[in-house]
Protein backbone atom coordinates (compact mmCIF):
# COMPACT_ATOMS: atom_id res chain seq x y z
CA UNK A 1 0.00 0.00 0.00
CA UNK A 2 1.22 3.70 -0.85
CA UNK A 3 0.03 6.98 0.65
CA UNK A 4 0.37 9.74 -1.90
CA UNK A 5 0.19 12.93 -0.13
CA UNK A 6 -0.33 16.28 -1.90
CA UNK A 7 0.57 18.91 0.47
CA UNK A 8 -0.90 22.68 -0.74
CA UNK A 9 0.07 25.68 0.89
CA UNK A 10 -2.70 27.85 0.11
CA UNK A 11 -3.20 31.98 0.09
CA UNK A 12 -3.74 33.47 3.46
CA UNK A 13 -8.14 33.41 3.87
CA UNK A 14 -8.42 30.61 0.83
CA UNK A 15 -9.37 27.33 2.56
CA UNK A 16 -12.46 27.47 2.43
CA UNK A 17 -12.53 28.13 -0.97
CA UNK A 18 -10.07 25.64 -2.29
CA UNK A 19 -11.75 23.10 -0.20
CA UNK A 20 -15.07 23.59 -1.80
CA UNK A 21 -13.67 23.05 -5.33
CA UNK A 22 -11.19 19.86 -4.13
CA UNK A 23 -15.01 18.02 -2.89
CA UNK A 24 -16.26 19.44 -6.79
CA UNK A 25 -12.92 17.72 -8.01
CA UNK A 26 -13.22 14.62 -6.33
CA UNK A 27 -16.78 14.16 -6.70
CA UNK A 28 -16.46 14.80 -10.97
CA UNK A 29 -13.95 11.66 -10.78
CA UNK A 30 -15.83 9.75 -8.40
CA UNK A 31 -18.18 9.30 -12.23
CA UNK A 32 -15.27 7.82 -13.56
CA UNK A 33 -15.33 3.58 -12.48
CA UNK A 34 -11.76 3.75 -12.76
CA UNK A 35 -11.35 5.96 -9.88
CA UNK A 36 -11.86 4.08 -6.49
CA UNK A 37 -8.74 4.28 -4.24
CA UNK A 38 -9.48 5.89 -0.78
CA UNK A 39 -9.08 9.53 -0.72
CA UNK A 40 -9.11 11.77 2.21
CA UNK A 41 -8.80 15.65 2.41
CA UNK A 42 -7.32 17.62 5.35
CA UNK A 43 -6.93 21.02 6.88
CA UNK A 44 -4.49 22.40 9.19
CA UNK A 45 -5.52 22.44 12.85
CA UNK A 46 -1.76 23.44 14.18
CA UNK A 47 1.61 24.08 11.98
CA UNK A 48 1.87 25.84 9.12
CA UNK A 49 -1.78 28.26 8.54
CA UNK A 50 -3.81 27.60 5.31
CA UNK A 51 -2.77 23.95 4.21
CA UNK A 52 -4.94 21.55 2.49
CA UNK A 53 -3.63 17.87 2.37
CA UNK A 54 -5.12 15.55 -0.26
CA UNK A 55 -4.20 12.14 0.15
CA UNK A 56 -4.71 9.23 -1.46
CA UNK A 57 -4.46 5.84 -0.73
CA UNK A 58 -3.19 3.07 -3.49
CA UNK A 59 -3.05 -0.15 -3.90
CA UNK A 60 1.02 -0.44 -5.86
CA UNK A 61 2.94 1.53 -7.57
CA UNK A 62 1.58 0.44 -10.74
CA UNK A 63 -1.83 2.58 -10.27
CA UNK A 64 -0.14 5.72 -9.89
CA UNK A 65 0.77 6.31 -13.70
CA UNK A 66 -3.33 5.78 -14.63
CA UNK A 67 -4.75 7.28 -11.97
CA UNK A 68 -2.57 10.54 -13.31
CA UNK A 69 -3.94 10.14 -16.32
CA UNK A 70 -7.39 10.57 -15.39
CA UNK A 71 -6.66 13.49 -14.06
CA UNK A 72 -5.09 14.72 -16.88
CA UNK A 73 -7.38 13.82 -19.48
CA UNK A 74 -10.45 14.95 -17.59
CA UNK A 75 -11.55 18.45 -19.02
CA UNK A 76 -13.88 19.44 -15.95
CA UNK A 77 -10.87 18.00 -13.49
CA UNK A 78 -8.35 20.05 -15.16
CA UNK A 79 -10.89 23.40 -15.52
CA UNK A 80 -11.57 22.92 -11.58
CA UNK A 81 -7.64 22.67 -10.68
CA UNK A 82 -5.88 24.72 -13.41
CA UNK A 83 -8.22 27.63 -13.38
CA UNK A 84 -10.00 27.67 -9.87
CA UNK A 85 -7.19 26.09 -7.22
CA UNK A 86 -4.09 26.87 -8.61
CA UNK A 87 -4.54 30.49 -8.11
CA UNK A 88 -5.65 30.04 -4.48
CA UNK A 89 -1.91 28.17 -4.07
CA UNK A 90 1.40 29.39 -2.60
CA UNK A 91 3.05 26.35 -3.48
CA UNK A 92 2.93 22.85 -2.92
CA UNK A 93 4.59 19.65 -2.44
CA UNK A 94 4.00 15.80 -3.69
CA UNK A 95 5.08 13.04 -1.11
CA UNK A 96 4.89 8.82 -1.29
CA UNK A 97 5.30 6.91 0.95
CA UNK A 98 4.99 3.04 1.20
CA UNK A 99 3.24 1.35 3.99
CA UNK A 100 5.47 -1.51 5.76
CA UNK A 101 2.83 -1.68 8.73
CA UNK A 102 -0.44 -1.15 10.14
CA UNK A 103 -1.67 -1.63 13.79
């Protein structure tokens, strides 16, 4: 199992905003049957003010390539995130990380 964690440091006053259209992402490639690994968003509660944390979880490394292609080749996906998030952004950062145990 992999966690893919896409950490976005967003413009001071945005969350609430950028939240709205991740749920509007998520939920226009939740029509797409190829899109089913476990997905969780996440705001900041302490640390850095104004991140948003989607993370995903996969099944292998072999899913990551496709499921980056649906995102790529989905017009309304790529309207929502080009267009409406990116400008809410600072910056952000991609993380993986492989699970070797679970209690």
């Amino acid at each position: 199992m992999i966690i893919q964690r896409n950490v976005f440091r967003l413009k001071f006053g945005q969350a609430k905003e950028a939240l709205a259209i991740w749920k509007e992402i998520l939920s226009e490639l939740e029509k797409d049957e190829r899109f089913r690994p476990q997905c969780r968003l996440m705001t900041d509660l302490t640390g850095e003010a104004y991140t948003l944390i989607m993370e995903l979880h996969i099944k292998s490394f072999m899913e990551v390539g496709p499921l980056n292609r649906m995102w790529a080749v989905n017009p309304a996906v790529r309207t929502l995130y080009h267009e409406r998030f990116v400008p809410l952004c600072e910056s952000s950062a991609h993380e993986m990380y492989k699970i070797e145990m679970e209690i």
